[in-house]
N, C-alpha and C. Protein backbone atom coordinates (compact mmCIF):
# COMPACT_ATOMS: atom_id res chain seq x y z
N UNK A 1 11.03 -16.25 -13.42
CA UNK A 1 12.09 -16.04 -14.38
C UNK A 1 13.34 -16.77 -13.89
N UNK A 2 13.85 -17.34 -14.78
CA UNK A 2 15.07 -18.40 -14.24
C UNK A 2 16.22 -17.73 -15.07
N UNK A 3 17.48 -17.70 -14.59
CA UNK A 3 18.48 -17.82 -14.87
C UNK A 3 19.53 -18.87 -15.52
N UNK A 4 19.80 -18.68 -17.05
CA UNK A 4 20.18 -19.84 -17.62
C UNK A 4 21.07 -19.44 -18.32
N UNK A 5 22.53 -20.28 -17.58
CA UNK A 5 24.02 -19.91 -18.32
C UNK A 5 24.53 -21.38 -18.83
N UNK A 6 25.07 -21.04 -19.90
CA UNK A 6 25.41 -22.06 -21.00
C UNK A 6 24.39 -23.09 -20.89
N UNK A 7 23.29 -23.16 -21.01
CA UNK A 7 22.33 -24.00 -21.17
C UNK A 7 21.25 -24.52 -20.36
N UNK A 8 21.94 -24.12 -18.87
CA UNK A 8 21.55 -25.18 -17.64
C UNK A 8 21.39 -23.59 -16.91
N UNK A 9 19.50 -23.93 -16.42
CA UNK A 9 19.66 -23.27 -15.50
C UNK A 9 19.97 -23.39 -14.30
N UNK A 10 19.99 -22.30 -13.80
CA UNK A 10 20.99 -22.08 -11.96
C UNK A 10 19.74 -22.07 -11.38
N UNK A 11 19.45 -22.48 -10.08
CA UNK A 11 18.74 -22.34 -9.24
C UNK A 11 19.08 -21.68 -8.00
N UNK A 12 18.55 -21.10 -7.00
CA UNK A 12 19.12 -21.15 -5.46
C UNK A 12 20.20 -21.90 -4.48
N UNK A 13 20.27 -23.04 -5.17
CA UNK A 13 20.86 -23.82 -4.64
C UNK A 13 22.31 -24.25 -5.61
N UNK A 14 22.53 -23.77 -6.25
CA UNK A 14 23.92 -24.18 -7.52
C UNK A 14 24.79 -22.96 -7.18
N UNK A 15 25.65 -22.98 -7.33
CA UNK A 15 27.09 -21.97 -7.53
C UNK A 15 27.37 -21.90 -9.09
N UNK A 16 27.40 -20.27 -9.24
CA UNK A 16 27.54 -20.37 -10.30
C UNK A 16 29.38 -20.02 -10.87
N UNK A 17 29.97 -20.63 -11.48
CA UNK A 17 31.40 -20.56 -11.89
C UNK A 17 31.76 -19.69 -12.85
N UNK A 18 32.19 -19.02 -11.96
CA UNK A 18 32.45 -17.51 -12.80
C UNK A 18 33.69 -17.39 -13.58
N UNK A 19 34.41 -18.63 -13.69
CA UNK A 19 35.26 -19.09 -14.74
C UNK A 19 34.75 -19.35 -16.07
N UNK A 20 33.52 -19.65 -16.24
CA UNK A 20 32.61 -20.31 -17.52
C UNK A 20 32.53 -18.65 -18.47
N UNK A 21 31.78 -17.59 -17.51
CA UNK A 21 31.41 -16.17 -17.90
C UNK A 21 32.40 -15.70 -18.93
N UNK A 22 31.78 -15.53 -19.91
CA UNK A 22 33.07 -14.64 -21.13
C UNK A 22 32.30 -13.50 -21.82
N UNK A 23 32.58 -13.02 -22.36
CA UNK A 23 32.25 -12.07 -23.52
C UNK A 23 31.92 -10.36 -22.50
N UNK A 24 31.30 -9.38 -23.06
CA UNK A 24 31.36 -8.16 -22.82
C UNK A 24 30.70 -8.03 -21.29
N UNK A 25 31.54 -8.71 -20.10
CA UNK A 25 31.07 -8.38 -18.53
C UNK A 25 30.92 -6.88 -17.39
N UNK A 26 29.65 -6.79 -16.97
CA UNK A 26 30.04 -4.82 -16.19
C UNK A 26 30.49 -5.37 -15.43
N UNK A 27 31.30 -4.28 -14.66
CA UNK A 27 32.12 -4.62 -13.63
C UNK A 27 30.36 -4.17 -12.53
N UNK A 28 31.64 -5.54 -11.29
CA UNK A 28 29.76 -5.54 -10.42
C UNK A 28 30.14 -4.90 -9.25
N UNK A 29 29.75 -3.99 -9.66
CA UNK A 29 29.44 -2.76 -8.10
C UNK A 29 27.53 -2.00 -8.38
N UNK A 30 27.74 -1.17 -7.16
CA UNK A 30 26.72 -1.17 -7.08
C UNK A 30 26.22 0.25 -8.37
N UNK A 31 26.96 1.09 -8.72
CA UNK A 31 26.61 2.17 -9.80
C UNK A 31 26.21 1.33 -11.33
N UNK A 32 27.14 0.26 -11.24
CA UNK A 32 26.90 -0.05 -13.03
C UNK A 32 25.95 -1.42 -12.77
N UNK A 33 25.34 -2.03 -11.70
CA UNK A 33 24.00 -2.46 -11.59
C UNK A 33 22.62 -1.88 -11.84
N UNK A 34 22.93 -0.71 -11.05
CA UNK A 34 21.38 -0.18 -11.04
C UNK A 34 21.59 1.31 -12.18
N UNK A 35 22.91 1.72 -12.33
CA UNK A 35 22.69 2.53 -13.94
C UNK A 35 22.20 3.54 -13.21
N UNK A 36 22.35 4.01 -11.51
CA UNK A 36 22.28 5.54 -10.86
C UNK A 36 23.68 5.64 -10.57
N UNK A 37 23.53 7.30 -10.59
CA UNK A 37 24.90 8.22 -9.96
C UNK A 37 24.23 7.85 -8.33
N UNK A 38 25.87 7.85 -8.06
CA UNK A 38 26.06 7.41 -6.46
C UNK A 38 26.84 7.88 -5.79
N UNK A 39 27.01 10.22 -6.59
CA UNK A 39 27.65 10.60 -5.64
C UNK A 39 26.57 11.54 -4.69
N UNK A 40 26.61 12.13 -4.54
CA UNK A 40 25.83 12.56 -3.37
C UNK A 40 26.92 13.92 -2.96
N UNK A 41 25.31 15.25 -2.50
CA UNK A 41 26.12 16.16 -2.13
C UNK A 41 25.44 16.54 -0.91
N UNK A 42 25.61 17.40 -0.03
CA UNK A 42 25.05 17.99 1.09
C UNK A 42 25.20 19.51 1.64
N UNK A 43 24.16 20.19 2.05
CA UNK A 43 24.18 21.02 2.60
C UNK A 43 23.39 21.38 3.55
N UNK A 44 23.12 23.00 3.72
CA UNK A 44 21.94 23.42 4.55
C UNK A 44 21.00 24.08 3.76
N UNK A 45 19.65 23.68 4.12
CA UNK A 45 18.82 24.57 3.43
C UNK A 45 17.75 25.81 3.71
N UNK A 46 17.62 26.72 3.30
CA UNK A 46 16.89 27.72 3.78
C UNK A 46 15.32 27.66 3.59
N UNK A 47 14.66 27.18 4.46
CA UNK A 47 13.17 26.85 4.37
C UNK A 47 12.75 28.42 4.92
N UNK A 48 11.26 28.54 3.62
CA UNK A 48 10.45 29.62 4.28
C UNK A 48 9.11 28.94 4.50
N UNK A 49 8.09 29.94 4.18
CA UNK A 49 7.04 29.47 4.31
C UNK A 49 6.11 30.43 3.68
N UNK A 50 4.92 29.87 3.26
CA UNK A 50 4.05 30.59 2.62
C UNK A 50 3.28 32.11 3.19
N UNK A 51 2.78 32.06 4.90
CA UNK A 51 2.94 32.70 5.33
C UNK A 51 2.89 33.45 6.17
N UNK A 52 3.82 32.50 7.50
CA UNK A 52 4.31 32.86 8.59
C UNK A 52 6.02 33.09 8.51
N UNK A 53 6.62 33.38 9.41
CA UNK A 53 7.74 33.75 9.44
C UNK A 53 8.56 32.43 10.29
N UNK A 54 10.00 31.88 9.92
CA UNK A 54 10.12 30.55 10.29
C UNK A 54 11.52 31.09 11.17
N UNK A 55 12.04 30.46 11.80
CA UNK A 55 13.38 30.52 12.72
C UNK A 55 13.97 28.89 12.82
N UNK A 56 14.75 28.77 12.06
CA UNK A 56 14.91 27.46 12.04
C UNK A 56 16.47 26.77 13.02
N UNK A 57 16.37 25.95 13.65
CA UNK A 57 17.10 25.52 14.46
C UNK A 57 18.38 24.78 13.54
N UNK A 58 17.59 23.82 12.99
CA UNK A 58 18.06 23.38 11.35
C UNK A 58 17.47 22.35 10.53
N UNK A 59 18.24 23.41 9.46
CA UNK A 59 17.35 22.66 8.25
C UNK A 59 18.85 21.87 7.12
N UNK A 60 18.55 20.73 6.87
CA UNK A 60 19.95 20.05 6.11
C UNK A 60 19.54 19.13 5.24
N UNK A 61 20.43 18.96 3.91
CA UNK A 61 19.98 18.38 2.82
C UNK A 61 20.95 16.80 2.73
N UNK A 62 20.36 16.13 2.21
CA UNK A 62 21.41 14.74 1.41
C UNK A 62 20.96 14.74 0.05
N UNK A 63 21.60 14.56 -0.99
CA UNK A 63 20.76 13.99 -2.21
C UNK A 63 22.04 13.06 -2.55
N UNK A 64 20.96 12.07 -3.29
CA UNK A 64 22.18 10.80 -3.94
C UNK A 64 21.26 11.04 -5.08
N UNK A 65 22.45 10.84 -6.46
CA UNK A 65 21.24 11.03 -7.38
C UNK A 65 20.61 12.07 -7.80
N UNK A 66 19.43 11.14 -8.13
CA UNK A 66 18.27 12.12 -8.03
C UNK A 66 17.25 12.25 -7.02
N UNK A 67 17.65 11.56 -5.78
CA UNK A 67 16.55 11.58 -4.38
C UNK A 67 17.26 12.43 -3.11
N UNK A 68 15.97 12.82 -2.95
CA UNK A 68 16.85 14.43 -1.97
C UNK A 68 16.28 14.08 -0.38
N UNK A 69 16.72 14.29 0.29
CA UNK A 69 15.97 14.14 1.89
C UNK A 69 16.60 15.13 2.60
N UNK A 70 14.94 16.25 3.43
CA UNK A 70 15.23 17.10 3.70
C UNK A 70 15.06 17.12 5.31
N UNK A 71 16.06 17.21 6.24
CA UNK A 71 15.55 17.36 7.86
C UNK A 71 15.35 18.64 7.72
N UNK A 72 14.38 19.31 8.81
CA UNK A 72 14.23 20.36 9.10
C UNK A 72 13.69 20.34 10.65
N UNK A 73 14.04 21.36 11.52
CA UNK A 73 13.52 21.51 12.82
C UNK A 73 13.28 23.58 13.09
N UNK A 74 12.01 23.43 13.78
CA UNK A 74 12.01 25.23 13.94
C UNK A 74 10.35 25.48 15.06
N UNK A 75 10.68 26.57 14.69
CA UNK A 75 9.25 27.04 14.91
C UNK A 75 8.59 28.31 14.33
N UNK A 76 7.46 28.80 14.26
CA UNK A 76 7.01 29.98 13.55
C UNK A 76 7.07 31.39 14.47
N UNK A 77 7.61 32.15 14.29
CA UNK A 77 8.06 33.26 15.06
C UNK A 77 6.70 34.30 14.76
N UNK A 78 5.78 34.44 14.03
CA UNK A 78 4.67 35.10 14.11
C UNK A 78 3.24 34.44 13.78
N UNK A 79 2.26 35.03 13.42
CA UNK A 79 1.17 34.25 13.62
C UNK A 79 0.88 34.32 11.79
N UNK A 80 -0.41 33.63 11.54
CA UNK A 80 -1.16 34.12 10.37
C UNK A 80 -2.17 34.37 10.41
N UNK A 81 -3.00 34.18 11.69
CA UNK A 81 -4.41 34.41 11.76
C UNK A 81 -5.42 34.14 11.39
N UNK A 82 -6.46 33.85 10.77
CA UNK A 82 -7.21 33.05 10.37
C UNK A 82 -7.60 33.56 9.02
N UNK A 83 -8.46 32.31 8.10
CA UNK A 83 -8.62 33.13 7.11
C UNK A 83 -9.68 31.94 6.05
N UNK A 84 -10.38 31.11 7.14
CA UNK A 84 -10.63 29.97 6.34
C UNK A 84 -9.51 29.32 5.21
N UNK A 85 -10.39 28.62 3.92
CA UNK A 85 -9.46 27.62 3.05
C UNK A 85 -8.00 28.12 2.52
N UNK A 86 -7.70 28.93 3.02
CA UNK A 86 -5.99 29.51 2.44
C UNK A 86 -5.47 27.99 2.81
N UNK A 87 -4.76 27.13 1.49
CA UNK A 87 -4.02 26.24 2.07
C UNK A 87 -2.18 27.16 2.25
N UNK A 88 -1.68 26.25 3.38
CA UNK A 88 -0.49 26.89 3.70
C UNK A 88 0.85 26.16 3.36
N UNK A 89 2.12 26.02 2.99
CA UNK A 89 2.94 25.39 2.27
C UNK A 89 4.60 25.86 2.69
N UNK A 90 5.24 24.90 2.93
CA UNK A 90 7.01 25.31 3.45
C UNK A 90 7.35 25.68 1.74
N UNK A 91 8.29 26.59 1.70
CA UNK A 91 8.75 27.07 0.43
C UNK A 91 10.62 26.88 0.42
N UNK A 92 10.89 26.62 -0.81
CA UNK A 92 12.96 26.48 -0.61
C UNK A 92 13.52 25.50 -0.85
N UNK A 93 12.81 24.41 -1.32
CA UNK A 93 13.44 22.61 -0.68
C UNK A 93 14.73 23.40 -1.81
N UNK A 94 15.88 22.75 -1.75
CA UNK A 94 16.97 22.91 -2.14
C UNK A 94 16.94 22.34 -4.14
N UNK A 95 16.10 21.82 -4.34
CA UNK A 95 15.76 21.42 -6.16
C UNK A 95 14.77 21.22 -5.72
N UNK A 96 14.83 21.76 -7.47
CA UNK A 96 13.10 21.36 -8.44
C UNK A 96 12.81 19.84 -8.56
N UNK A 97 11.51 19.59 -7.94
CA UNK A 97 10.72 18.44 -7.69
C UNK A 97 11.02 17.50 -9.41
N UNK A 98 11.28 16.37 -9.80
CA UNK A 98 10.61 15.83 -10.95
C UNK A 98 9.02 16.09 -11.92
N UNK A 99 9.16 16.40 -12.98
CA UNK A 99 8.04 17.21 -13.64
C UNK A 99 7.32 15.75 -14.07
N UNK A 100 7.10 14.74 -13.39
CA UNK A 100 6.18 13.61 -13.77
C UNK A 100 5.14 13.18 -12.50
N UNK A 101 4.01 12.92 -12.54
CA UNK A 101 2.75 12.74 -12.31
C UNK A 101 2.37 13.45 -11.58
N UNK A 102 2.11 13.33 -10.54
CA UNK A 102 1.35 14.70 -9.41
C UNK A 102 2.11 14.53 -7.89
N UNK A 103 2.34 13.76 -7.29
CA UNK A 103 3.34 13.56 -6.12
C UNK A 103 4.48 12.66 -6.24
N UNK A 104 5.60 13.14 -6.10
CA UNK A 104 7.11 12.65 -6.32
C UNK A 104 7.55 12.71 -5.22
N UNK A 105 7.11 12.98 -3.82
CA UNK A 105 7.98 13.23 -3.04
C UNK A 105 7.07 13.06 -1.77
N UNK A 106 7.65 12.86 -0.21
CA UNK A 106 6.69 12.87 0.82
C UNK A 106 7.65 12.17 2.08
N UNK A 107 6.80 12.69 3.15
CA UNK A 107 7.31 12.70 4.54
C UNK A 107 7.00 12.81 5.88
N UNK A 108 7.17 13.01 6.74
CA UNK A 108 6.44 13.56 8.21
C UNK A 108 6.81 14.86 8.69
N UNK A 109 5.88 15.34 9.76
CA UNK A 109 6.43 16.34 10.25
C UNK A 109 5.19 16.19 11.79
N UNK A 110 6.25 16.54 12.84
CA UNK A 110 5.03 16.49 14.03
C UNK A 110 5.34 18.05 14.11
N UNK A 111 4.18 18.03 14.75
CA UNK A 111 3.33 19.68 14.83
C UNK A 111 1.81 19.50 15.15
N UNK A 112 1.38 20.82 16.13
CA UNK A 112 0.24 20.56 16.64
C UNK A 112 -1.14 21.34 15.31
N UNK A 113 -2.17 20.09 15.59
CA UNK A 113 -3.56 20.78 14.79
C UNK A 113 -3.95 22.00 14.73
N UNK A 114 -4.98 22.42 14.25
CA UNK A 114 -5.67 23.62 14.81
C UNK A 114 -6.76 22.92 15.71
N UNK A 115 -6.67 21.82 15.41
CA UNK A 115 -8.23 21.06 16.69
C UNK A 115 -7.60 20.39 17.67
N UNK A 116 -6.40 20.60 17.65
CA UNK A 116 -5.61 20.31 19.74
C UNK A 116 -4.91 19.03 18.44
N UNK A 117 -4.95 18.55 18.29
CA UNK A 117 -4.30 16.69 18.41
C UNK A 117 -2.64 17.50 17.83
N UNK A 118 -2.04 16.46 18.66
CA UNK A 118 -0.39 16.50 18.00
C UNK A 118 0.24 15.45 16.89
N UNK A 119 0.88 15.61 16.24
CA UNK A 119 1.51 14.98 15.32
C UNK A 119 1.01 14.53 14.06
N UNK A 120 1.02 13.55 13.20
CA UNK A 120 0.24 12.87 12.05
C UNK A 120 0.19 13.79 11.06
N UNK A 121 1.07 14.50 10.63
CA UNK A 121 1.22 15.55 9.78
C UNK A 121 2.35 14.79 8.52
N UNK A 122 1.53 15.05 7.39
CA UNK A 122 2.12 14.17 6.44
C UNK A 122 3.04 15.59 5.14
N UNK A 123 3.67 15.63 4.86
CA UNK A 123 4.63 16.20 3.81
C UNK A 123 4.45 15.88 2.27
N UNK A 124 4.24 16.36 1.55
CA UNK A 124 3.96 16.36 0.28
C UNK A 124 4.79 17.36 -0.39
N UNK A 125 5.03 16.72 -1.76
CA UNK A 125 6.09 17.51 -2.79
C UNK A 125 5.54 16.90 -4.41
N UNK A 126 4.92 18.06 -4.80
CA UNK A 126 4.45 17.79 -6.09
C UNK A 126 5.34 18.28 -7.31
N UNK A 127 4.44 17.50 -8.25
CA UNK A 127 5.71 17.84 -9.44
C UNK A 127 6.28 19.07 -9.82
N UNK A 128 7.28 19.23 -10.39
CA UNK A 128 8.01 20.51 -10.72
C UNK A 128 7.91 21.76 -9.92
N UNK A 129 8.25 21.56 -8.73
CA UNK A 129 8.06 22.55 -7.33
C UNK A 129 9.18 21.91 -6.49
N UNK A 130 9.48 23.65 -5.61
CA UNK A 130 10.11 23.70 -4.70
C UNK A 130 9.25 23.55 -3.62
N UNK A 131 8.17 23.61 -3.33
CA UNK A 131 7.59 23.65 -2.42
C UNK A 131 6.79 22.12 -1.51
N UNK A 132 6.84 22.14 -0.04
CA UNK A 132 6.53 20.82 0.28
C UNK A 132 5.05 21.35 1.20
N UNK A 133 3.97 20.88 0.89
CA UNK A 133 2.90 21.05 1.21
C UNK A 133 2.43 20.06 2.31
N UNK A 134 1.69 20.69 3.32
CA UNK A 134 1.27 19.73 4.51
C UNK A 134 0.15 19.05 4.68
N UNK A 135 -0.15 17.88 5.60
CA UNK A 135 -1.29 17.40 5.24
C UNK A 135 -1.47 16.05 6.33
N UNK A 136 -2.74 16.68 7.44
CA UNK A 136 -3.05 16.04 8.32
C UNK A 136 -3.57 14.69 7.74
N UNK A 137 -3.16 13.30 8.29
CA UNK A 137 -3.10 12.36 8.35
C UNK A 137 -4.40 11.80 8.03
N UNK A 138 -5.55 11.99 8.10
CA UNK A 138 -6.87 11.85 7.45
C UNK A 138 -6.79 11.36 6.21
N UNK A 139 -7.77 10.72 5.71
CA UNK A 139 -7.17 10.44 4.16
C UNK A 139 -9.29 10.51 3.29
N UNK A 140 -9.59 11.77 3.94
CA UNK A 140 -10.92 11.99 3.63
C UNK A 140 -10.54 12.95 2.00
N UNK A 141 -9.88 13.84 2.04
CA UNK A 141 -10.28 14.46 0.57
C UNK A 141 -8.84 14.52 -0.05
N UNK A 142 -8.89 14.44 -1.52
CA UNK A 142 -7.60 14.33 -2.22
C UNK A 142 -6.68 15.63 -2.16
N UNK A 143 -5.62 15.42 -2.40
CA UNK A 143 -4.37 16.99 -1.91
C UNK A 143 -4.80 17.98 -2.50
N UNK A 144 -5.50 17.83 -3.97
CA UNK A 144 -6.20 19.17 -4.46
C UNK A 144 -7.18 19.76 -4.40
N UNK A 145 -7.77 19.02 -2.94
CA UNK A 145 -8.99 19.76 -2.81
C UNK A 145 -8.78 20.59 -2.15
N UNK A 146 -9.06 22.18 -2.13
CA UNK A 146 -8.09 23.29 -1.39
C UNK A 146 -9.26 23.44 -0.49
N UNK A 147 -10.44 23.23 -0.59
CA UNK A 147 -11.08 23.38 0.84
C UNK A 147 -11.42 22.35 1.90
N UNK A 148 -10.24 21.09 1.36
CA UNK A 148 -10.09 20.08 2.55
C UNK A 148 -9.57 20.40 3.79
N UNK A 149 -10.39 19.83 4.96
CA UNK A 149 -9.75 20.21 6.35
C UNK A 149 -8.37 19.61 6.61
N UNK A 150 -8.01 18.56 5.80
CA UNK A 150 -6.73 18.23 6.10
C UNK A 150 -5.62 19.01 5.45
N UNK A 151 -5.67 19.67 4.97
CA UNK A 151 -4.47 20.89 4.33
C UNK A 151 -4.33 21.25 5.42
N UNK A 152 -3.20 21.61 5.40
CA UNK A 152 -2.78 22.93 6.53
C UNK A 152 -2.89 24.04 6.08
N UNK A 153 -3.56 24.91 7.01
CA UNK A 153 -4.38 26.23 6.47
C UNK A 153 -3.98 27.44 7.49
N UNK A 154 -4.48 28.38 7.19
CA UNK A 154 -3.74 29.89 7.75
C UNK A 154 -4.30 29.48 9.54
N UNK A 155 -5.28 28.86 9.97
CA UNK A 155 -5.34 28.54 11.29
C UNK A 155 -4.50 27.68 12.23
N UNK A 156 -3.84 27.00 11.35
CA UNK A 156 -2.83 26.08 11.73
C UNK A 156 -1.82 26.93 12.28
N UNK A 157 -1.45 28.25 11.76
CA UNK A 157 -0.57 28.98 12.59
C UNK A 157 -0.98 30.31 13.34
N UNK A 158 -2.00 29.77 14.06
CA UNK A 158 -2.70 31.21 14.86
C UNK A 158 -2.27 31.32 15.73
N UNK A 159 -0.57 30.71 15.91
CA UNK A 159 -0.10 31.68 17.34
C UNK A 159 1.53 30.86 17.21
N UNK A 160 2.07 32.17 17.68
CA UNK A 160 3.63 32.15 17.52
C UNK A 160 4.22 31.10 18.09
N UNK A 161 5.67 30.28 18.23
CA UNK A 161 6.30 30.11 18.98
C UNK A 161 5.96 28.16 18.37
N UNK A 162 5.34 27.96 17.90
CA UNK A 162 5.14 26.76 17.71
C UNK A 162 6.36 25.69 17.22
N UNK A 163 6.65 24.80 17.74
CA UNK A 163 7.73 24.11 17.11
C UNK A 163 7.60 22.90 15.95
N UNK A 164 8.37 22.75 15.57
CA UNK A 164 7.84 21.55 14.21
C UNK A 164 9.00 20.88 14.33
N UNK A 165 8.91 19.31 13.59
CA UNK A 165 10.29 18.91 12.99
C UNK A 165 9.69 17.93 11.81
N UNK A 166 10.37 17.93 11.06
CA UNK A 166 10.40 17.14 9.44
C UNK A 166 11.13 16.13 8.95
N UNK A 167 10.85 15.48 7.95
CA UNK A 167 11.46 14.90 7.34
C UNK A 167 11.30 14.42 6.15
N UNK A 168 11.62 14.87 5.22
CA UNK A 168 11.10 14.55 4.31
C UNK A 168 11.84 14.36 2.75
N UNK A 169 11.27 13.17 1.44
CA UNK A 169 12.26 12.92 0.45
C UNK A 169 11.06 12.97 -0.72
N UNK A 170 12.33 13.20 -1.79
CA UNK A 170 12.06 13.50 -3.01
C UNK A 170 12.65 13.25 -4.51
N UNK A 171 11.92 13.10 -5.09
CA UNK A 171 12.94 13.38 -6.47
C UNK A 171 12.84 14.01 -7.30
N UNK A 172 14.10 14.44 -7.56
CA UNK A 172 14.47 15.92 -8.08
C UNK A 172 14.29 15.55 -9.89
N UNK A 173 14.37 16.34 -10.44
CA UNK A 173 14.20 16.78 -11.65
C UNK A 173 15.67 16.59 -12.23
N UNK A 174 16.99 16.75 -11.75
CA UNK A 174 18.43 16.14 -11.96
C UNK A 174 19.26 15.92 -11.14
């Protein structure tokens, strides 16, 4: 696609004379280019969890827009015990997910397996939800299969004291 003012197109290599430019011009910054809000608010957010009990060191929000990014750092202060396919899920993100296709949102988080290995823990945020769902790094069965081993499941927290940290983005619904 080429660019062509008063007749002649511009290439890479031409300057274009912004003396020639007339008629109805946006002013060029970066909001009335791309046609997003570019204020941005911040806070802290209160993460739970589906269901263990969380103690969080901290948890803090950015959103510009409509894209949210959530740090979080903690650990689980009780257990859940086992229970086979229960998948398990952080609950709270600070807004409602975007209500279009099936994942809008995603991230990391290190934290240990239930089969020893550390880290490779992937973050998920599906549509129209507060909630960010976990998901070992494997890429054997799709997020809705609830009796995939890569969900994080009630064994994942069979013992207290465990630490995590996150990160993770999204887009919000407004």
């Amino acid at each position: 696609m080429a660019l062509i003012v008063g007749g002649t197109t511009v290439t890479g290599t031409q300057v274009l004379d912004a003396t020639k430019l007339s008629g109805n011009l946006p002013a060029l910054n970066g909001s009335s280019l791309t046609n997003l809000s570019t204020s941005s608010t911040t806070g802290d957010v209160t993460l739970g969890h589906s269901h263990v009990t969380l103690s969080m060191t901290s948890a803090k929000y950015i959103k510009i827009g409509r894209i949210c990014t959530v740090h979080f750092y903690g650990q689980n202060t009780n257990t859940a015990g086992s229970g086979g396919d229960v998948v398990t899920y952080f609950t709270g993100l600070p807004f409602t997910s975007w209500n279009s296709g099936s994942v809008v949102g995603g991230g990391n988080m290190s934290y240990r397996h239930r089969f020893g290995s550390v880290g490779g823990w992937n973050l998920i945020v599906t549509n129209n939800s507060t909630n960010m769902y976990v998901r070992y790094d494997g890429g054997e069965d799709d997020i809705s299969t609830g009796d995939s081993t890569e969900m994080q499941k009630l064994e994942d927290w069979g013992s207290a004291n465990k630490y995590f940290v996150g990160t993770c983005t999204y887009i919000t619904a407004s």
